[in-house]
Protein backbone atom coordinates (compact mmCIF):
# COMPACT_ATOMS: atom_id res chain seq x y z
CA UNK A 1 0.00 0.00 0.00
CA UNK A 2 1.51 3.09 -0.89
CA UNK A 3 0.81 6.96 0.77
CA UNK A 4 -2.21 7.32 -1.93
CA UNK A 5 -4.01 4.64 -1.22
CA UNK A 6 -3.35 4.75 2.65
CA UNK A 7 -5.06 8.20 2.44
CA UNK A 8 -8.19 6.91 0.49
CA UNK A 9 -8.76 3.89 2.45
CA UNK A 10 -8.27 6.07 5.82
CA UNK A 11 -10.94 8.64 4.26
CA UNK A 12 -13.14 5.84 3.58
CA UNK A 13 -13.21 4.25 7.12
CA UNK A 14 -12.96 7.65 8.73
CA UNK A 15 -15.61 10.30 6.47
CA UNK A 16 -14.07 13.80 6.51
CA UNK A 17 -10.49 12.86 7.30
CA UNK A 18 -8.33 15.63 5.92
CA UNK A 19 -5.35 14.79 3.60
CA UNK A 20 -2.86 17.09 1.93
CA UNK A 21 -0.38 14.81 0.08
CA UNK A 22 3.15 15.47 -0.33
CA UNK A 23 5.10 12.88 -2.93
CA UNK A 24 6.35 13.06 -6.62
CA UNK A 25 4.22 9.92 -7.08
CA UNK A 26 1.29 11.05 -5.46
CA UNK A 27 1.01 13.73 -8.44
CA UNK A 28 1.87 11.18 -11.18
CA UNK A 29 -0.93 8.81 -9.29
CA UNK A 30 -3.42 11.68 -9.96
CA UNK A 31 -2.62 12.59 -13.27
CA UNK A 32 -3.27 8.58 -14.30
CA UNK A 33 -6.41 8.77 -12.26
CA UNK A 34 -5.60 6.51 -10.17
CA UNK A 35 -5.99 8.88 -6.87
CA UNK A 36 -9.95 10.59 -6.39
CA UNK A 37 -9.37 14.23 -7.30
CA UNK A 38 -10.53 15.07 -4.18
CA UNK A 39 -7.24 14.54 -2.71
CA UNK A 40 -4.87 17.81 -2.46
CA UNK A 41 -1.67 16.76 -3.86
CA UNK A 42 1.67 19.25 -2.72
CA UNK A 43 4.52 17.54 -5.52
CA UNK A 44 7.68 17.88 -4.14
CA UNK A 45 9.74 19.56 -3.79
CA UNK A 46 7.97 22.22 -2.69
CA UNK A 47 8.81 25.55 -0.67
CA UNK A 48 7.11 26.63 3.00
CA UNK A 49 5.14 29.26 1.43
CA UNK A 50 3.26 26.99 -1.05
CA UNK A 51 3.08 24.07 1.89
CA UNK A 52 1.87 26.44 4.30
CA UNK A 53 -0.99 27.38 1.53
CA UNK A 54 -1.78 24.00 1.18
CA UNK A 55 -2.34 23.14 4.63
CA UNK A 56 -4.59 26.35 5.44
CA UNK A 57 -6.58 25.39 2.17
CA UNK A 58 -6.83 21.43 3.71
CA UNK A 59 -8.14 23.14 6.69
CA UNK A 60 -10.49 25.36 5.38
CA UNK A 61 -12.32 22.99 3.58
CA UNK A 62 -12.89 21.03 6.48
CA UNK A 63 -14.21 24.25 8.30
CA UNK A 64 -17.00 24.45 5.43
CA UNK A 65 -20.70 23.11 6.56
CA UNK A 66 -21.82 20.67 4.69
CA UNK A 67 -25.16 21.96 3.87
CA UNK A 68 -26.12 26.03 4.18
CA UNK A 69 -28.92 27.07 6.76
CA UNK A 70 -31.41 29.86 5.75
């Protein structure tokens, strides 16, 4: 089992699990579909800036509601 499909199989037993992937071959996973594009993918290398980016947009999405009251 590789990093990819460690995160998938994590998300699937625990719903909502954030994951913010960090791998040369996570990226060439995604690009041969073989990853759920739901999966934020940081290729390496990669500087602070653009992983500290990452991580506040993984965060953020989990901070969304799922459905909007009125």
């Amino acid at each position: 089992m590789n990093g990819g499909q460690l995160a998938v199989e994590a998300q699937r037993i625990r719903p909502g699990l954030r994951v913010l992937l960090t791998s040369g071959y996570a990226a060439s996973a995604l690009s041969q579909n073989e990853l759920p594009e739901t999966l934020r993918v940081l290729p390496k290398p990669y500087r602070r800036d653009d992983l500290a980016a990452n991580l506040r947009l993984v965060i953020a999405e989990g901070r969304q509601p799922s459905s909007s009251a009125a």
